[in-house]
C-alpha atoms as a PDB file:
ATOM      1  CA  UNK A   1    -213.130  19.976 -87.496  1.00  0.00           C
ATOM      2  CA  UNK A   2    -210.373  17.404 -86.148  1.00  0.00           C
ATOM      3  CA  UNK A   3    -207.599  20.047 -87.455  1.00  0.00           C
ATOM      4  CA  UNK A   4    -209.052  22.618 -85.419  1.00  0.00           C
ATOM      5  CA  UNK A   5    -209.347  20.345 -82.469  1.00  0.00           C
ATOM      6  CA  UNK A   6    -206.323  19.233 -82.555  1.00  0.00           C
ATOM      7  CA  UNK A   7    -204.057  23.334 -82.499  1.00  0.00           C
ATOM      8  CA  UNK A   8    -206.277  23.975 -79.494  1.00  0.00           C
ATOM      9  CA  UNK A   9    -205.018  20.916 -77.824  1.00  0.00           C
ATOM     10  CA  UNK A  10    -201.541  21.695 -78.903  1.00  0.00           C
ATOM     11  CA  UNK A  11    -202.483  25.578 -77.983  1.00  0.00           C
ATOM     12  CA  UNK A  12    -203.527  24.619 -74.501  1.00  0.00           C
ATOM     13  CA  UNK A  13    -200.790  22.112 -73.996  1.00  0.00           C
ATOM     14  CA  UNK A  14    -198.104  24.762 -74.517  1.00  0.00           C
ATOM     15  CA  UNK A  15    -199.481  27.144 -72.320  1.00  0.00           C
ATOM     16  CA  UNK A  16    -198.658  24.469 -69.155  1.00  0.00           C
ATOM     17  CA  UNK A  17    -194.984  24.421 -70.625  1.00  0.00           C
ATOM     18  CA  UNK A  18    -193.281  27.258 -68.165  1.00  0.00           C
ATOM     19  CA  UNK A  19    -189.499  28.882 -69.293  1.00  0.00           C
ATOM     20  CA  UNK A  20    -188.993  31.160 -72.251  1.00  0.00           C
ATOM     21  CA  UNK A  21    -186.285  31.063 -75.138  1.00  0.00           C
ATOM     22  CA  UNK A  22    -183.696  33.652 -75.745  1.00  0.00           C
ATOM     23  CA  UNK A  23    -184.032  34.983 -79.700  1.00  0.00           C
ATOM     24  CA  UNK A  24    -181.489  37.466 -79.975  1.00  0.00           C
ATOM     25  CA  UNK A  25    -179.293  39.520 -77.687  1.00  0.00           C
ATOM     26  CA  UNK A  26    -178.718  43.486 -78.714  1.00  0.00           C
ATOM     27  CA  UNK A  27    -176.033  45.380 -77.314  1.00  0.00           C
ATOM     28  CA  UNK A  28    -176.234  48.993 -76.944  1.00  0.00           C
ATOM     29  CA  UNK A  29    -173.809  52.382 -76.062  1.00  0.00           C
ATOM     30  CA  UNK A  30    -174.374  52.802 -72.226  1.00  0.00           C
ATOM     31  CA  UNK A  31    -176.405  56.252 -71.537  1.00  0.00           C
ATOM     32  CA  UNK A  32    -174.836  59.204 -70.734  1.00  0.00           C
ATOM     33  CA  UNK A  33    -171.020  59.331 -69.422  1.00  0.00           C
ATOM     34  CA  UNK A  34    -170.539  55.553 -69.315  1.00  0.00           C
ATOM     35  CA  UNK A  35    -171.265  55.105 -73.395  1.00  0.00           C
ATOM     36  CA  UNK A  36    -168.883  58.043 -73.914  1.00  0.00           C
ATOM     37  CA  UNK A  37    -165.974  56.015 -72.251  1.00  0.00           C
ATOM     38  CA  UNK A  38    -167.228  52.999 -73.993  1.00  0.00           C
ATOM     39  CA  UNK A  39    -169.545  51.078 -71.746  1.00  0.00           C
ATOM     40  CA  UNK A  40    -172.389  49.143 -73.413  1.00  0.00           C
ATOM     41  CA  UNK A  41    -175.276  47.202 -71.911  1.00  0.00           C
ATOM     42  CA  UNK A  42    -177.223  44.121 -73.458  1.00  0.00           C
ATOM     43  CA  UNK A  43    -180.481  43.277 -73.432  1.00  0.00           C
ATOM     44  CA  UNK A  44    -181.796  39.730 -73.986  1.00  0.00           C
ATOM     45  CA  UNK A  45    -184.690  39.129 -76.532  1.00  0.00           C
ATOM     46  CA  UNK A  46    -186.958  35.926 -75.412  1.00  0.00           C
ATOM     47  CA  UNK A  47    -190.104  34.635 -75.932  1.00  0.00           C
ATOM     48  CA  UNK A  48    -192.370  32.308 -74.212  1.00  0.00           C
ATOM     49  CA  UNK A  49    -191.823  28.847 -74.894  1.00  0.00           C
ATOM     50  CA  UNK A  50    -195.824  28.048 -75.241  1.00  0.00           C
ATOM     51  CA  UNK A  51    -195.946  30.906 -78.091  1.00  0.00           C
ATOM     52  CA  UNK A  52    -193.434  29.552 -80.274  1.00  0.00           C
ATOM     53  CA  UNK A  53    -195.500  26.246 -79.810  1.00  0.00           C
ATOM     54  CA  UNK A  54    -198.702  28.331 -80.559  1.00  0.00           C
ATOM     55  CA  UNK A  55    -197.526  30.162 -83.568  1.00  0.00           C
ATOM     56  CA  UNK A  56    -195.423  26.724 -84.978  1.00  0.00           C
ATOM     57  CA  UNK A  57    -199.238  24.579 -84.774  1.00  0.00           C
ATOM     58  CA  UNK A  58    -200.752  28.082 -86.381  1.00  0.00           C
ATOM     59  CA  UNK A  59    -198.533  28.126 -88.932  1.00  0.00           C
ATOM     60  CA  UNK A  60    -198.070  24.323 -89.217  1.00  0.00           C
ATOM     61  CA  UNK A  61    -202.123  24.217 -89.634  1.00  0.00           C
ATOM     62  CA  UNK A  62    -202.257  26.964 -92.391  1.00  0.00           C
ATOM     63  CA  UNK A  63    -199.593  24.626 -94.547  1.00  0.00           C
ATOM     64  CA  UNK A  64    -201.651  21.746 -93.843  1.00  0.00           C
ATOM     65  CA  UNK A  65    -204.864  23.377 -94.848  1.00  0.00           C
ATOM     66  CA  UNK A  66    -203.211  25.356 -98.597  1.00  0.00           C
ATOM     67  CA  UNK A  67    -202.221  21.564 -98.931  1.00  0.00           C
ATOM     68  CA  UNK A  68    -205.185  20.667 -98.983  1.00  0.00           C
ATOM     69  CA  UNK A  69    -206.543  23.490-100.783  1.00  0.00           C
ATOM     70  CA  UNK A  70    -203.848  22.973-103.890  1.00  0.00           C
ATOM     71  CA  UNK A  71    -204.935  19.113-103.875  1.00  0.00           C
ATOM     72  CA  UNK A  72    -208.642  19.992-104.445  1.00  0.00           C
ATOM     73  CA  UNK A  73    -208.185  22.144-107.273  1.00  0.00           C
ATOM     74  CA  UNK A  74    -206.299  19.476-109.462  1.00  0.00           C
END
Protein backbone atom coordinates (compact mmCIF):
# COMPACT_ATOMS: atom_id res chain seq x y z
CA UNK A 1 0.00 0.00 0.00
CA UNK A 2 3.03 2.51 0.73
CA UNK A 3 4.28 1.73 -3.04
CA UNK A 4 1.11 2.80 -4.34
CA UNK A 5 1.05 5.83 -2.16
CA UNK A 6 4.03 6.85 -2.86
CA UNK A 7 3.66 6.96 -7.53
CA UNK A 8 0.56 9.00 -6.76
CA UNK A 9 2.56 11.43 -4.80
CA UNK A 10 5.25 11.37 -7.37
CA UNK A 11 2.18 11.34 -10.09
CA UNK A 12 0.67 14.44 -8.59
CA UNK A 13 3.94 16.14 -7.94
CA UNK A 14 4.85 16.07 -11.64
CA UNK A 15 1.78 17.34 -12.82
CA UNK A 16 2.73 20.98 -10.89
CA UNK A 17 6.14 20.74 -12.89
CA UNK A 18 5.16 23.13 -16.10
CA UNK A 19 7.67 22.98 -19.55
CA UNK A 20 7.90 20.01 -21.85
CA UNK A 21 11.06 18.15 -23.34
CA UNK A 22 11.95 17.97 -26.94
CA UNK A 23 12.35 13.95 -28.03
CA UNK A 24 13.15 14.09 -31.50
CA UNK A 25 13.03 16.60 -34.32
CA UNK A 26 11.77 15.20 -38.01
CA UNK A 27 12.42 17.04 -41.00
CA UNK A 28 10.26 16.77 -43.91
CA UNK A 29 10.10 17.82 -48.04
CA UNK A 30 8.13 21.18 -47.94
CA UNK A 31 4.51 20.67 -49.72
CA UNK A 32 3.94 21.45 -53.02
CA UNK A 33 6.41 23.83 -55.13
CA UNK A 34 8.71 24.67 -52.21
CA UNK A 35 9.77 20.68 -51.60
CA UNK A 36 10.29 20.47 -55.37
CA UNK A 37 13.05 23.24 -55.17
CA UNK A 38 14.23 21.69 -52.03
CA UNK A 39 12.64 23.38 -49.08
CA UNK A 40 11.99 21.24 -45.98
CA UNK A 41 10.21 22.06 -42.73
CA UNK A 42 10.81 20.49 -39.15
CA UNK A 43 8.69 19.64 -36.68
CA UNK A 44 9.69 19.27 -33.01
CA UNK A 45 8.60 16.08 -31.04
CA UNK A 46 8.10 16.93 -27.08
CA UNK A 47 6.49 15.67 -24.31
CA UNK A 48 5.33 16.95 -21.07
CA UNK A 49 7.78 17.01 -18.48
CA UNK A 50 5.18 15.58 -15.66
CA UNK A 51 4.58 12.43 -18.11
CA UNK A 52 8.00 11.36 -18.41
CA UNK A 53 7.93 11.67 -14.49
CA UNK A 54 4.60 9.66 -14.55
CA UNK A 55 5.60 6.91 -16.84
CA UNK A 56 9.52 6.77 -15.13
CA UNK A 57 7.57 6.12 -11.26
CA UNK A 58 5.12 3.60 -13.45
CA UNK A 59 7.71 1.88 -14.79
CA UNK A 60 10.14 2.35 -11.85
CA UNK A 61 7.16 0.73 -9.59
CA UNK A 62 6.58 -2.33 -11.93
CA UNK A 63 10.61 -3.17 -11.48
CA UNK A 64 10.25 -2.70 -7.92
CA UNK A 65 7.23 -4.88 -7.60
CA UNK A 66 8.79 -8.20 -10.30
CA UNK A 67 11.64 -7.62 -7.66
CA UNK A 68 9.80 -8.44 -5.31
CA UNK A 69 7.89 -10.99 -7.02
CA UNK A 70 11.34 -13.00 -8.15
CA UNK A 71 12.48 -12.72 -4.32
CA UNK A 72 9.31 -14.53 -3.08
CA UNK A 73 9.53 -17.38 -5.25
CA UNK A 74 13.14 -18.44 -4.10
Amino acid sequence: MLEETTIAGLASAAAAIPGSVTVATVTAPAPGILGVIGFTTTTAVTLPIAGVVAASAAVGYGVYTGVKWAKSRD
